[in-house]
Structure formats: structure tokens, C-alpha cells
PDB file of N, CA and C in Angstrom:
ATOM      1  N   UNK A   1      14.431 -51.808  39.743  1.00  0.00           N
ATOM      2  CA  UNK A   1      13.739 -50.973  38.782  1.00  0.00           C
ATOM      3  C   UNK A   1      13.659 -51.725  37.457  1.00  0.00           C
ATOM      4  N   UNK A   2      12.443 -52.041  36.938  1.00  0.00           N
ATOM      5  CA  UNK A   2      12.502 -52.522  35.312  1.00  0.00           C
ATOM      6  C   UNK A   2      12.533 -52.080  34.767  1.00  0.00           C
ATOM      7  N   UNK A   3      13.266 -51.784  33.382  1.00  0.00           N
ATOM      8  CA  UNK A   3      13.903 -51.219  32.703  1.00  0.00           C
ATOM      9  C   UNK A   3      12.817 -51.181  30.889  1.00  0.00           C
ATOM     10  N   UNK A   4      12.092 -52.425  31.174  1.00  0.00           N
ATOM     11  CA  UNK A   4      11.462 -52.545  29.453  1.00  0.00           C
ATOM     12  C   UNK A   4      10.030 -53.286  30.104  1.00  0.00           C
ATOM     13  N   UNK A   5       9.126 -53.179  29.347  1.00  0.00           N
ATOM     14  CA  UNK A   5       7.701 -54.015  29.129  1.00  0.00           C
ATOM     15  C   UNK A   5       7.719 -55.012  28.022  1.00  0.00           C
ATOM     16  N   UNK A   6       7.843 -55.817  28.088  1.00  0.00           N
ATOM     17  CA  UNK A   6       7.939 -57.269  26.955  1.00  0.00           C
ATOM     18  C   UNK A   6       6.849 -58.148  26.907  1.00  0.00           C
ATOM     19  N   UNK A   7       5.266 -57.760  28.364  1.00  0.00           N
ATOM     20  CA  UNK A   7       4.692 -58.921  28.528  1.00  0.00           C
ATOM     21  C   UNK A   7       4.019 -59.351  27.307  1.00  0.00           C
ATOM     22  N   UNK A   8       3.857 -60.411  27.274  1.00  0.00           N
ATOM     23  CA  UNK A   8       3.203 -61.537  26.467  1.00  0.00           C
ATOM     24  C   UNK A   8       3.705 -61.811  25.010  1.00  0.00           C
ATOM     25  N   UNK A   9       5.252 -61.277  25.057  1.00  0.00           N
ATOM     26  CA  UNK A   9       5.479 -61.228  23.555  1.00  0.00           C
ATOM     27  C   UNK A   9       5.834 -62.538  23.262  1.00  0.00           C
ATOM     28  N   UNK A  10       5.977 -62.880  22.212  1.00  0.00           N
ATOM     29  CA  UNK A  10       6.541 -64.425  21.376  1.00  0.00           C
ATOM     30  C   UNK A  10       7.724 -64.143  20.814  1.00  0.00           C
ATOM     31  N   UNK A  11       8.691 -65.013  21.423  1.00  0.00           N
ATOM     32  CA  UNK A  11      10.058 -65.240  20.403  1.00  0.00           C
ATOM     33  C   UNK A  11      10.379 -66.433  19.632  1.00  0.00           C
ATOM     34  N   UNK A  12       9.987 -66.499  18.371  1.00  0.00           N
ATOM     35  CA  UNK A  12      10.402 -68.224  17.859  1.00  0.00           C
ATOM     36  C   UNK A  12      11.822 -68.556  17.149  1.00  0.00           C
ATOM     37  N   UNK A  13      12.619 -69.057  17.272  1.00  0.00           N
ATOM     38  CA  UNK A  13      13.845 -69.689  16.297  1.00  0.00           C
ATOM     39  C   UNK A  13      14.333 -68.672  16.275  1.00  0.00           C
ATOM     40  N   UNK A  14      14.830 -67.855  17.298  1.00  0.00           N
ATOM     41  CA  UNK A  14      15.457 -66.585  17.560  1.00  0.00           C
ATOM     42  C   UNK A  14      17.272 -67.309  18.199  1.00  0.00           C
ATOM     43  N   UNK A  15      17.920 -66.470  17.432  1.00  0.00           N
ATOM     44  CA  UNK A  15      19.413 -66.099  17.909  1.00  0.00           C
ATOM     45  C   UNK A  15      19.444 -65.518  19.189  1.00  0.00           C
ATOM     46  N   UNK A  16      19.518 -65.158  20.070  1.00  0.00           N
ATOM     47  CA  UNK A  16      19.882 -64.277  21.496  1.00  0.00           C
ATOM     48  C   UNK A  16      20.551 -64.744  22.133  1.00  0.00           C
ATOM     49  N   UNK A  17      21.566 -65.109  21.702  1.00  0.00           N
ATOM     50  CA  UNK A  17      22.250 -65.625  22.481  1.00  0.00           C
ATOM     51  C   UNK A  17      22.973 -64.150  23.379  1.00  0.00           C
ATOM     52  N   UNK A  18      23.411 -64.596  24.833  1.00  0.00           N
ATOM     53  CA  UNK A  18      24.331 -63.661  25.653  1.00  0.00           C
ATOM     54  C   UNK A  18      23.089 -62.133  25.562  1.00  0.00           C
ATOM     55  N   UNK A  19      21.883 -62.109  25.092  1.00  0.00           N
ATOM     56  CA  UNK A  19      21.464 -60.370  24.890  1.00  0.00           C
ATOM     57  C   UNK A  19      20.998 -60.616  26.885  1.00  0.00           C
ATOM     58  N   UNK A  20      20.774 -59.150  26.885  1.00  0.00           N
ATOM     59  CA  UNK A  20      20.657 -59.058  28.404  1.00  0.00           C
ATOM     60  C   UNK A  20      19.156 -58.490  28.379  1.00  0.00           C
ATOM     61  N   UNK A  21      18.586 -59.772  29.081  1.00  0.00           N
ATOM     62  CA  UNK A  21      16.925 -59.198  29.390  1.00  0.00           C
ATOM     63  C   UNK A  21      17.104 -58.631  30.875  1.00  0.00           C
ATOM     64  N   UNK A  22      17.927 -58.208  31.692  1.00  0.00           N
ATOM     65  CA  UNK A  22      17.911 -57.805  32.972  1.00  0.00           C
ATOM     66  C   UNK A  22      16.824 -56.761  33.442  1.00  0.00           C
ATOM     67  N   UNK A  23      16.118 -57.023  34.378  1.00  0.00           N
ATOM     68  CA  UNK A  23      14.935 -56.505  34.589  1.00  0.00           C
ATOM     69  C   UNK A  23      13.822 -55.888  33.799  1.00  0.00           C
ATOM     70  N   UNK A  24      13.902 -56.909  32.986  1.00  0.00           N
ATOM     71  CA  UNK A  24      12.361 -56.594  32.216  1.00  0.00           C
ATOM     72  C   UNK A  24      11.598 -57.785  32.362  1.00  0.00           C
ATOM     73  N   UNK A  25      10.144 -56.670  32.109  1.00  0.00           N
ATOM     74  CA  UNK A  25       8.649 -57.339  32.287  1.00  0.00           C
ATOM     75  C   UNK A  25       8.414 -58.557  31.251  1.00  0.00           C
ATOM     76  N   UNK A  26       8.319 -59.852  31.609  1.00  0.00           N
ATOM     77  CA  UNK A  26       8.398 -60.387  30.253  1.00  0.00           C
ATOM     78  C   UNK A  26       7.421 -61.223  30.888  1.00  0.00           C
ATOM     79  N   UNK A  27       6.180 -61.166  31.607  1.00  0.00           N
ATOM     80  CA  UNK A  27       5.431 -62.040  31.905  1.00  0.00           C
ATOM     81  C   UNK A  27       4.398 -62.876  30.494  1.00  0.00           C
ATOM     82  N   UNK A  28       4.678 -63.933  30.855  1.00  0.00           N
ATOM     83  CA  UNK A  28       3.472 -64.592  29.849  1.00  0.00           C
ATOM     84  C   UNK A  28       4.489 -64.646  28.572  1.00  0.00           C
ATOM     85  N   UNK A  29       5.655 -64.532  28.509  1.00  0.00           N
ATOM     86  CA  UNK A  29       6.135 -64.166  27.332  1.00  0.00           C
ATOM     87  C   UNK A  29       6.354 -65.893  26.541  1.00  0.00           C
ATOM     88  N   UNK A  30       6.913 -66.112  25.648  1.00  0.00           N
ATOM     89  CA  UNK A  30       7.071 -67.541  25.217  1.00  0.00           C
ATOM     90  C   UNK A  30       8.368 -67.176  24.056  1.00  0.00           C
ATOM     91  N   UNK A  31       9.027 -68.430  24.427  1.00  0.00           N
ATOM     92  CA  UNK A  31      10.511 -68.666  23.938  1.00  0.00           C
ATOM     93  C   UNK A  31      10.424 -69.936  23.214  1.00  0.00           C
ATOM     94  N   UNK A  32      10.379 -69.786  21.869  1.00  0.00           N
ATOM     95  CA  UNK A  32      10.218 -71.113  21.412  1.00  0.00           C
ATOM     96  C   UNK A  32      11.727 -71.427  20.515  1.00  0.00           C
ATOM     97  N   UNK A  33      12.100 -72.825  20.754  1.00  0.00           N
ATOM     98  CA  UNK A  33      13.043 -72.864  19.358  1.00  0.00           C
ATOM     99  C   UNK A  33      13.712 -71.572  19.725  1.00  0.00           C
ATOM    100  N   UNK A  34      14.663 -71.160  20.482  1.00  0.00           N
ATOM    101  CA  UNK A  34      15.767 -70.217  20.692  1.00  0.00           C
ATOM    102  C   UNK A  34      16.728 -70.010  21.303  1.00  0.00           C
ATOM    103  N   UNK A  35      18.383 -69.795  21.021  1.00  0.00           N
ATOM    104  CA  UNK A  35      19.229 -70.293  21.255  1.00  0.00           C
ATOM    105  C   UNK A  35      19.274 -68.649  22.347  1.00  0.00           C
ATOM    106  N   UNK A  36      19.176 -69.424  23.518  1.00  0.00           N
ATOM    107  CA  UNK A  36      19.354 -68.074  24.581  1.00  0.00           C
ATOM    108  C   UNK A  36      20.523 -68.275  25.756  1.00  0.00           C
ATOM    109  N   UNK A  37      21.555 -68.979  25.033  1.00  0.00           N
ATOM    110  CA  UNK A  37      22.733 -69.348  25.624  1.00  0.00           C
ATOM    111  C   UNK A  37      23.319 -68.129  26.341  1.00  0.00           C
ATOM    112  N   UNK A  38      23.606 -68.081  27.467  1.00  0.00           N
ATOM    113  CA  UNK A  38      24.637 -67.225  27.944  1.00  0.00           C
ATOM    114  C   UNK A  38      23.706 -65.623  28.372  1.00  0.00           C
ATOM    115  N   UNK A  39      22.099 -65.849  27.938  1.00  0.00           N
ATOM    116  CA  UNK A  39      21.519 -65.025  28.188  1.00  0.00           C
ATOM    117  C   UNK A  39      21.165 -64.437  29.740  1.00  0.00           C
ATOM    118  N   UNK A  40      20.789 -63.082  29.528  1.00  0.00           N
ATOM    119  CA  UNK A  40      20.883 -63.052  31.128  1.00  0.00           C
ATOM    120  C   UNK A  40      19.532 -62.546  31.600  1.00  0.00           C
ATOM    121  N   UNK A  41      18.532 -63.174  32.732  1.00  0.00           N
ATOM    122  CA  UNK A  41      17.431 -62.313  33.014  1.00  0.00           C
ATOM    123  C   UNK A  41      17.910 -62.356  34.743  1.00  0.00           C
ATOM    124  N   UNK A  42      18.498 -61.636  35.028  1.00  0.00           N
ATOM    125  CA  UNK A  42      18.581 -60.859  36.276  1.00  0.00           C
ATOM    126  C   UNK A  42      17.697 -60.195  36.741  1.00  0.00           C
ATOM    127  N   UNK A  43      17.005 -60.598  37.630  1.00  0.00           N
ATOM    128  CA  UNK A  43      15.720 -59.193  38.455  1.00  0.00           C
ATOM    129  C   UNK A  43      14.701 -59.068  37.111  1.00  0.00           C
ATOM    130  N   UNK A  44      14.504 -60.019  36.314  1.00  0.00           N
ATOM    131  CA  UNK A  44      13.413 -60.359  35.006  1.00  0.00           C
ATOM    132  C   UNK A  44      12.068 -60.668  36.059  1.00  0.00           C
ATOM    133  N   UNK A  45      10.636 -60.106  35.367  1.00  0.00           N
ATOM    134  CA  UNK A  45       9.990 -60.776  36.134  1.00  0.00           C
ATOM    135  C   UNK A  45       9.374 -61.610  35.178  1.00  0.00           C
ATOM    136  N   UNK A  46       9.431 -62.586  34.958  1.00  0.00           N
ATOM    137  CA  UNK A  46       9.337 -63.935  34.494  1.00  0.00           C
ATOM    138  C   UNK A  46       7.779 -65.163  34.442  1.00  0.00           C
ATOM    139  N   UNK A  47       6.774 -64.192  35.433  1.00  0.00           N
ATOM    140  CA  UNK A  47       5.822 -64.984  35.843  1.00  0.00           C
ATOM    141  C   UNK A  47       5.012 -65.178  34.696  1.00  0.00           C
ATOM    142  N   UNK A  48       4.812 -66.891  34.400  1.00  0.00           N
ATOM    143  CA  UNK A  48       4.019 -67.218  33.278  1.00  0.00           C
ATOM    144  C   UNK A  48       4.257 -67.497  31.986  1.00  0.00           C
ATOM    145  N   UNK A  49       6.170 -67.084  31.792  1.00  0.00           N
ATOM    146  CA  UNK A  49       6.519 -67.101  30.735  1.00  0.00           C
ATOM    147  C   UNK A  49       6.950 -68.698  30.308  1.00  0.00           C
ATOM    148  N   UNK A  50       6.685 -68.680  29.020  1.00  0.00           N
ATOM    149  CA  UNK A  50       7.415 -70.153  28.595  1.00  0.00           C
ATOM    150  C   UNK A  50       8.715 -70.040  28.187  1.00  0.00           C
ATOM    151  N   UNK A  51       9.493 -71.470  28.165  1.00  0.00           N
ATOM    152  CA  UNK A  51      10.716 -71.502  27.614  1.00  0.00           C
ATOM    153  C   UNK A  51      10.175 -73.442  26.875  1.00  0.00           C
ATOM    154  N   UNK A  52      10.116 -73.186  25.870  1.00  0.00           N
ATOM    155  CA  UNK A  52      10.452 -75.018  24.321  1.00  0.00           C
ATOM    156  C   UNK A  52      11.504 -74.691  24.030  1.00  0.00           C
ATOM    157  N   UNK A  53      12.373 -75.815  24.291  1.00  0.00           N
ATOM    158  CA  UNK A  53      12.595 -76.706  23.017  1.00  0.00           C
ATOM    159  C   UNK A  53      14.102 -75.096  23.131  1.00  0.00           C
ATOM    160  N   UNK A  54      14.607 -74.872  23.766  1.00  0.00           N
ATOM    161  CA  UNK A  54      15.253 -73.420  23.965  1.00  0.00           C
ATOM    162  C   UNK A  54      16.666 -74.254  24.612  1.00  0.00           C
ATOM    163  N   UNK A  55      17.969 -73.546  23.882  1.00  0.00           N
ATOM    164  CA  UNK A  55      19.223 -73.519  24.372  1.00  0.00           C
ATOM    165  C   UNK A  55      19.305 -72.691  25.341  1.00  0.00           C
ATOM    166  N   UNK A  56      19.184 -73.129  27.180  1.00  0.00           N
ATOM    167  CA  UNK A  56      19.645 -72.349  27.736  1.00  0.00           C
ATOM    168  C   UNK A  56      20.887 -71.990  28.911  1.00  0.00           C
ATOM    169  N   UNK A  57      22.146 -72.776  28.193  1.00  0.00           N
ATOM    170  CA  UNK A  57      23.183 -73.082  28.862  1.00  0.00           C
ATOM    171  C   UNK A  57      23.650 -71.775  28.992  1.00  0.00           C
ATOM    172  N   UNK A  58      24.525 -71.797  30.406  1.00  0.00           N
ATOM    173  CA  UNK A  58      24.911 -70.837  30.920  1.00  0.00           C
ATOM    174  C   UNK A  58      24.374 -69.191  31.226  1.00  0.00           C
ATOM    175  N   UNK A  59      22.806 -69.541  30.959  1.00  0.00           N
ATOM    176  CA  UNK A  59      21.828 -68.978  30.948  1.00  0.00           C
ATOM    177  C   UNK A  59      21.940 -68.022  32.452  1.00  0.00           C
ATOM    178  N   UNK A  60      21.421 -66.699  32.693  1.00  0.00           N
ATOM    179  CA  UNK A  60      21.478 -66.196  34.279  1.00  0.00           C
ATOM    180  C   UNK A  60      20.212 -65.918  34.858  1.00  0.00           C
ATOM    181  N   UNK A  61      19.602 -66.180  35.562  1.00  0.00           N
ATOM    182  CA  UNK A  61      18.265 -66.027  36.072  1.00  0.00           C
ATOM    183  C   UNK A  61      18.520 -65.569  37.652  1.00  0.00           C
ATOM    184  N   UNK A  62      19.371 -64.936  37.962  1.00  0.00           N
ATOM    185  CA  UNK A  62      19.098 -64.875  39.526  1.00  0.00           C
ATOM    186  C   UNK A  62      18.591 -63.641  39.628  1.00  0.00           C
ATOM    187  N   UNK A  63      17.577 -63.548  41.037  1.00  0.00           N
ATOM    188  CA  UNK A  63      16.813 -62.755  41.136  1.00  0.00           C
ATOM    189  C   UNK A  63      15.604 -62.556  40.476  1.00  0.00           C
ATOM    190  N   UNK A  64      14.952 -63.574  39.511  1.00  0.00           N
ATOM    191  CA  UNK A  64      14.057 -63.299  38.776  1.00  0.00           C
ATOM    192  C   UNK A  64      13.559 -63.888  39.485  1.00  0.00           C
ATOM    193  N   UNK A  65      11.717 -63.406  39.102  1.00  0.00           N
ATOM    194  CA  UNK A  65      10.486 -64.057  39.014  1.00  0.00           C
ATOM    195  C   UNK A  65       9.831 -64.949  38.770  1.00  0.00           C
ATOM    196  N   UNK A  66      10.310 -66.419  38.705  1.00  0.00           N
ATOM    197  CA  UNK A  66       9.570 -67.477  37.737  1.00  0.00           C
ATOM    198  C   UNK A  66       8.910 -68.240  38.181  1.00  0.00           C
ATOM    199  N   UNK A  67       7.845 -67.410  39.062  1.00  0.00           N
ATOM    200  CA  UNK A  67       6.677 -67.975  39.503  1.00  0.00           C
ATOM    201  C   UNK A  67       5.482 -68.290  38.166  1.00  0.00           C
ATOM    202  N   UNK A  68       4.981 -69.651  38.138  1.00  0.00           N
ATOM    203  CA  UNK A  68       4.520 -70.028  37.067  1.00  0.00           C
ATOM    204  C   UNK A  68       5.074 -70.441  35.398  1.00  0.00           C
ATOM    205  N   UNK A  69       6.583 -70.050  35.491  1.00  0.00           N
ATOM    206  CA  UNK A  69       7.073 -70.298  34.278  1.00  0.00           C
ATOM    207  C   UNK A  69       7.480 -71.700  34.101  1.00  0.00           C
ATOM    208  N   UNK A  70       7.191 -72.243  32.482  1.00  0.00           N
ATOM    209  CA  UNK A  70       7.441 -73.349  32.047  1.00  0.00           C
ATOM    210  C   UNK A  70       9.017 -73.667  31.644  1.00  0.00           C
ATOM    211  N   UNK A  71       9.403 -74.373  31.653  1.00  0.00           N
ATOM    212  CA  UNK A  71      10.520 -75.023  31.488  1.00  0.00           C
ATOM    213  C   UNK A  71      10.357 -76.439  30.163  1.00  0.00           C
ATOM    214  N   UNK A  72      10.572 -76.406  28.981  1.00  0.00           N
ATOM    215  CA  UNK A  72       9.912 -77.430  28.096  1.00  0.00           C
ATOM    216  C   UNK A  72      10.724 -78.279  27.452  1.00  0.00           C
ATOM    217  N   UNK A  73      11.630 -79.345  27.647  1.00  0.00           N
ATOM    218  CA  UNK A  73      12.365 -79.541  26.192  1.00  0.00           C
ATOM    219  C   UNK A  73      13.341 -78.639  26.381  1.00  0.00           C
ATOM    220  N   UNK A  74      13.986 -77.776  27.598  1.00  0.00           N
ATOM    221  CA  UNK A  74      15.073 -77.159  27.076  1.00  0.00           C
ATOM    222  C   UNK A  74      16.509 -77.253  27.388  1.00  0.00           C
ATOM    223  N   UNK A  75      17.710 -77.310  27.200  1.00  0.00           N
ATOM    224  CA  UNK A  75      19.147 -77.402  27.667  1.00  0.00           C
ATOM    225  C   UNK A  75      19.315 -76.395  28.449  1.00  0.00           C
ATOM    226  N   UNK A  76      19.525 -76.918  30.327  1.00  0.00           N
ATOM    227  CA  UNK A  76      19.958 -75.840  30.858  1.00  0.00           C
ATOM    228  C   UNK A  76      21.071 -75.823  31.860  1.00  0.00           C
ATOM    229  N   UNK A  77      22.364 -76.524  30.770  1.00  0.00           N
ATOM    230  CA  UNK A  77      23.537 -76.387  31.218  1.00  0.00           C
ATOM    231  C   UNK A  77      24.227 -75.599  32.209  1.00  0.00           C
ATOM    232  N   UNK A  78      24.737 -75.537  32.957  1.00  0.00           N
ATOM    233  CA  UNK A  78      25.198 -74.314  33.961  1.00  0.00           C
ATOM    234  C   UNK A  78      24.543 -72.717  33.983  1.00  0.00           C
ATOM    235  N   UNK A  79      23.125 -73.507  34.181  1.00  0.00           N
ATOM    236  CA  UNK A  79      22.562 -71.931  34.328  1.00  0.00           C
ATOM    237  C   UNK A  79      22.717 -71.705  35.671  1.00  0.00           C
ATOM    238  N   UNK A  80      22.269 -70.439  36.063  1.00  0.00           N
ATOM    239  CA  UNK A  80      22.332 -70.027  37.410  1.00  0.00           C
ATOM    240  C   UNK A  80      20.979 -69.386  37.988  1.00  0.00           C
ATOM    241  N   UNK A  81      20.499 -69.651  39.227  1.00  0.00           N
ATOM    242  CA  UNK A  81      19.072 -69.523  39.627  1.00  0.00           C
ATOM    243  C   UNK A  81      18.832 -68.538  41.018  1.00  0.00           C
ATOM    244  N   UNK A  82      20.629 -68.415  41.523  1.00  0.00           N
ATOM    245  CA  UNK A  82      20.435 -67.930  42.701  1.00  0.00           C
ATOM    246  C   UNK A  82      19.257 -66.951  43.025  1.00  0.00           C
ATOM    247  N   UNK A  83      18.987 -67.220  44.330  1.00  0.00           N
ATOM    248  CA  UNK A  83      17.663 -66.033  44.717  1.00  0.00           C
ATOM    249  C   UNK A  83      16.677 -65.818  43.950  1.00  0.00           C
ATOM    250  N   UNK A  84      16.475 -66.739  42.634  1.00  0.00           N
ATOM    251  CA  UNK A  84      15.282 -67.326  41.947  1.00  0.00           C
ATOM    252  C   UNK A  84      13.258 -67.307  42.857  1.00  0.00           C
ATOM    253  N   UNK A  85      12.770 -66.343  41.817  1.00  0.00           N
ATOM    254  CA  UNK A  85      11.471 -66.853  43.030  1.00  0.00           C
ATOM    255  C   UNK A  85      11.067 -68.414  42.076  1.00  0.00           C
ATOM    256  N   UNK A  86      11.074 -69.367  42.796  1.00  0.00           N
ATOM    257  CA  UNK A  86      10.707 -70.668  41.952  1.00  0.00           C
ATOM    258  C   UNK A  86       9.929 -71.279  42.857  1.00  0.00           C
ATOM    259  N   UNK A  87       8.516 -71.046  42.799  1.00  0.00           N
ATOM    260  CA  UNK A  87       7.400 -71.878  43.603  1.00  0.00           C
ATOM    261  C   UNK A  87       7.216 -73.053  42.997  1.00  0.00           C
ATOM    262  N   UNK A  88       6.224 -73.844  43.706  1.00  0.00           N
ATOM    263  CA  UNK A  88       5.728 -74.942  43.409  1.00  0.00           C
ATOM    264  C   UNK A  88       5.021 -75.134  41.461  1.00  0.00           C
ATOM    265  N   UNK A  89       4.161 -73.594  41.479  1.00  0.00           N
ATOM    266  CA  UNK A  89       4.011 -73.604  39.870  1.00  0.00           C
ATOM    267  C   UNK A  89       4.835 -73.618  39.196  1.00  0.00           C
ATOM    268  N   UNK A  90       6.276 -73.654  38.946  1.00  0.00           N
ATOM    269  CA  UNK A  90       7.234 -73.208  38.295  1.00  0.00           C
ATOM    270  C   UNK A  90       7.765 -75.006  37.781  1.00  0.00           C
ATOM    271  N   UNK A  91       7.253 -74.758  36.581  1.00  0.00           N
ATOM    272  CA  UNK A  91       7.621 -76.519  36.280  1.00  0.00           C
ATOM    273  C   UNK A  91       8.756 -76.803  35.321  1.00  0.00           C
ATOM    274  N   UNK A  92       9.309 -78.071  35.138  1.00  0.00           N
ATOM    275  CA  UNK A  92      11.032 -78.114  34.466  1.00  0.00           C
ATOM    276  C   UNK A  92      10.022 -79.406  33.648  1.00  0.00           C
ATOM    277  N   UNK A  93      10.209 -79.585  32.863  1.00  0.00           N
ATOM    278  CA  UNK A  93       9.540 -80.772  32.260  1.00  0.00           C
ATOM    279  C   UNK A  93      10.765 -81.036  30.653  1.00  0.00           C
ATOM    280  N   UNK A  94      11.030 -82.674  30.786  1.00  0.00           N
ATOM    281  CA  UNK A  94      11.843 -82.882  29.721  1.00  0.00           C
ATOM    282  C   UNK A  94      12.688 -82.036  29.449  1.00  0.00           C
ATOM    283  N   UNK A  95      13.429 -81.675  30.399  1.00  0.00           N
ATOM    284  CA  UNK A  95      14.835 -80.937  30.229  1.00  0.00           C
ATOM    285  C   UNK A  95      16.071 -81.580  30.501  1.00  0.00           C
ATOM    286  N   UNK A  96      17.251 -81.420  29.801  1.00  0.00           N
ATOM    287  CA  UNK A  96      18.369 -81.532  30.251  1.00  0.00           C
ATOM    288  C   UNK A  96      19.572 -80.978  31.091  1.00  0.00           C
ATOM    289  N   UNK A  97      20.079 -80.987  31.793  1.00  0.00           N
ATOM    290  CA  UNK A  97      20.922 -80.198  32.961  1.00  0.00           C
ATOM    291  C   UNK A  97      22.248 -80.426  33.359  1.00  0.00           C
ATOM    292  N   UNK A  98      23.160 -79.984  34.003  1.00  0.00           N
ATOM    293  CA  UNK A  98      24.034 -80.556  34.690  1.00  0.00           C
ATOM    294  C   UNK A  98      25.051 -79.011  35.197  1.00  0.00           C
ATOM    295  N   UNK A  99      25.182 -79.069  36.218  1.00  0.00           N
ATOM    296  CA  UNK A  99      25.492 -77.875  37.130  1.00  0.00           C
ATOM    297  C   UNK A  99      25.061 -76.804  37.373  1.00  0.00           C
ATOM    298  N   UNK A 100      23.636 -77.602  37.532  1.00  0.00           N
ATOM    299  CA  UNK A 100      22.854 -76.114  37.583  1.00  0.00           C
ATOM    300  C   UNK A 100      22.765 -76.193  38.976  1.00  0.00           C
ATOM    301  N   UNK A 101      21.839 -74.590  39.569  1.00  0.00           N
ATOM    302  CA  UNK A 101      22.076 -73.967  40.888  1.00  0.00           C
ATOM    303  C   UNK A 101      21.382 -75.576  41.941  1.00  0.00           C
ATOM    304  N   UNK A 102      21.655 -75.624  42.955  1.00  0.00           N
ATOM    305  CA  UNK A 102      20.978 -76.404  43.806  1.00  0.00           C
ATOM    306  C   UNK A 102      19.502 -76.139  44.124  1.00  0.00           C
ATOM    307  N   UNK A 103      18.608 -74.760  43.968  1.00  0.00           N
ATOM    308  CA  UNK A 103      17.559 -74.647  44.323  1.00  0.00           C
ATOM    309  C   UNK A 103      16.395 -75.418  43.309  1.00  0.00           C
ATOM    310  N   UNK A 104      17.193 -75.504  41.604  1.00  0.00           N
ATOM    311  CA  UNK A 104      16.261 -76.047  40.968  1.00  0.00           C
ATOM    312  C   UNK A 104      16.567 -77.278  40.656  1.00  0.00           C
ATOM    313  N   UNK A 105      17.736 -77.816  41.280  1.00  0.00           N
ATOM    314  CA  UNK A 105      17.946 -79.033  41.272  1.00  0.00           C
ATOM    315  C   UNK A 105      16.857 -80.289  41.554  1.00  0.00           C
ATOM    316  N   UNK A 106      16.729 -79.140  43.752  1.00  0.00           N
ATOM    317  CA  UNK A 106      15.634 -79.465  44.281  1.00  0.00           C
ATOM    318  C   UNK A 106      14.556 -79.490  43.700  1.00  0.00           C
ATOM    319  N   UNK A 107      14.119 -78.403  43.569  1.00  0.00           N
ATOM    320  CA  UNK A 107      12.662 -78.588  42.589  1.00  0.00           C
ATOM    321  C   UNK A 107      12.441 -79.408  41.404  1.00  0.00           C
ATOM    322  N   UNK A 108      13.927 -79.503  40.468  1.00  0.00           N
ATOM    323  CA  UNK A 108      13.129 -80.934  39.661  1.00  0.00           C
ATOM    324  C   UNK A 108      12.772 -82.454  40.431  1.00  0.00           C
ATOM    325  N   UNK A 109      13.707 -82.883  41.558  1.00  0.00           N
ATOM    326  CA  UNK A 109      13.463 -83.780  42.369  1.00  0.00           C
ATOM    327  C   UNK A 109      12.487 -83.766  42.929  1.00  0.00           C
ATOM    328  N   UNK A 110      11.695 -82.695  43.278  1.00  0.00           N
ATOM    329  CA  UNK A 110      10.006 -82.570  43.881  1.00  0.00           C
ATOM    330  C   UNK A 110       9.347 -82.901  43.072  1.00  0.00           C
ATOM    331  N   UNK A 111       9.459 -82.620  41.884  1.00  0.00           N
ATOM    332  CA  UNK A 111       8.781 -82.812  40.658  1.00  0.00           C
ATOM    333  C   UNK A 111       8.412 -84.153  40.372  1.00  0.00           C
ATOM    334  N   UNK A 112       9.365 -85.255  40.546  1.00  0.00           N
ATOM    335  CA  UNK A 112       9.374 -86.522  40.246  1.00  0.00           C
ATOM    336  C   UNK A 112      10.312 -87.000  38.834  1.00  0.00           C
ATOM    337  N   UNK A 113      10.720 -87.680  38.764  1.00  0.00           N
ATOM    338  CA  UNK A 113      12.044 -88.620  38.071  1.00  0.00           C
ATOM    339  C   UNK A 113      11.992 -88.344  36.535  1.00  0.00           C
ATOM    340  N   UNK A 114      10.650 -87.794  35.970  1.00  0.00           N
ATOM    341  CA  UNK A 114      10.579 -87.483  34.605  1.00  0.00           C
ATOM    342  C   UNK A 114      10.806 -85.839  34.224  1.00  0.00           C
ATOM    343  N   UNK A 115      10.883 -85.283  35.230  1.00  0.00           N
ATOM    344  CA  UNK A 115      11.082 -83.826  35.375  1.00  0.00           C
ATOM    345  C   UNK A 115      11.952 -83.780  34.549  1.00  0.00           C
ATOM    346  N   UNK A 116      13.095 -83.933  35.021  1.00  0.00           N
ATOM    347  CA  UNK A 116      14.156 -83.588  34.205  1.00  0.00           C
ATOM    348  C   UNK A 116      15.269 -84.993  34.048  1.00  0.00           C
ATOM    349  N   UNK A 117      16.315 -84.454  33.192  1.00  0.00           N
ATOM    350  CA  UNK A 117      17.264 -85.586  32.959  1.00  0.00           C
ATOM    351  C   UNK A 117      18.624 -85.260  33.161  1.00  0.00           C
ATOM    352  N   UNK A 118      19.575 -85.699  33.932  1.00  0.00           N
ATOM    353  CA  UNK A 118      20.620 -85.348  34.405  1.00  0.00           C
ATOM    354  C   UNK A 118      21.656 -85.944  33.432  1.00  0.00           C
ATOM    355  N   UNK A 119      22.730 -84.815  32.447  1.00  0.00           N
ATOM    356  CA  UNK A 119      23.695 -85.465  31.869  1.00  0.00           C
ATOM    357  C   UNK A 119      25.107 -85.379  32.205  1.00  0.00           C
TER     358      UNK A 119
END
């Protein structure tokens, strides 16, 4: 059940860290410049949304939607992806990582060697 409607909103140079987007509509939404450490989108549906240039260590995404969502420039330290919808549109570009889930591991490796950067 989703809980809020958020699509297409803009967040820039925003604090959120740890807030809980858990099942809300946030399609198309864009995350710029924002420290969304520890944040959680559980059962989020996610399709289309961006993430720049965004702190997103220890970040929670399982069960979300992120069919079509961007990945830009962002830190995504021990996030978690389980049961992630992450298709082929779903791109990681110039990011940094390290213990994140195995499914998007894979997918930056599909991606090719500039996808992402392993620290």
C-alpha cells in the first residue's frame, strides 16, 4: 500500500538523512546534492527518478521500483537493493560503492567498467 504521492518533485542540497520514504510514489522525482544517508525507500516506487551527486550510504531500497532510475555521481556505500525491480533501464553512472547488494553489483558490471567505481 503507498502511503504518499511525491511524483515529480525536486529535492536539492537537502539534509534527509535516515527520513523514511517507505512506499511512496516518487516517480520522476530528482535528488540533487543530498545527503540521504541511512535513508529508507522500501516498497518506494522509484520509476524515473534521479539520484546526483547524492550521499547514499547505507541507504535501503529493497522492494522498490527503480525501473528507469538514474544513479549519478552518487556514494552508495552499503546500501541495500534486495528484491529491487532493477531492469536494464536502471543506470549507475560515476558512482562509488563497496558492499553493496550483489544484484546491483551485477548490473554495474553489465553496464561496463565506467559504470561505477569500486572503493
Amino acid at each position: 500500500v503507498l502511503v504518499a504521492e511525491l511524483d515529480g518533485w525536486s529535492f536539492a542540497n537537502c539534509e534527509l538523512r535516515a527520513v523514511g520514504f517507505d512506499y511512496v510514489e516518487l516517480r520522476g522525482a530528482v535528488f540533487e546534492d543530498c545527503d540521504l544517508r541511512g535513508a529508507s525507500f522500501v516498497g518506494a516506487e522509484l520509476e524515473g527518478a534521479i539520484f546526483r551527486n547524492c550521499k547514499l550510504d547505507a541507504a535501503t531500497f529493497e522492494e522498490a521500483n527503480l525501473e528507469g532510475a538514474s544513479f549519478e555521481g552518487c556514494s552508495i556505500n552499503n546500501a541495500r537493493f534486495e528484491r529491487s525491480k532493477i531492469e536494464e533501464t536502471t543506470s549507475f553512472q560515476d558512482c562509488t560503492w563497496k558492499k553493496v547488494s550483489p544484484v546491483v553489483a551485477d548490473r554495474w558490471k553489465s553496464a561496463g567498467d565506467d559504470a561505477a567505481q569500486a572503493v
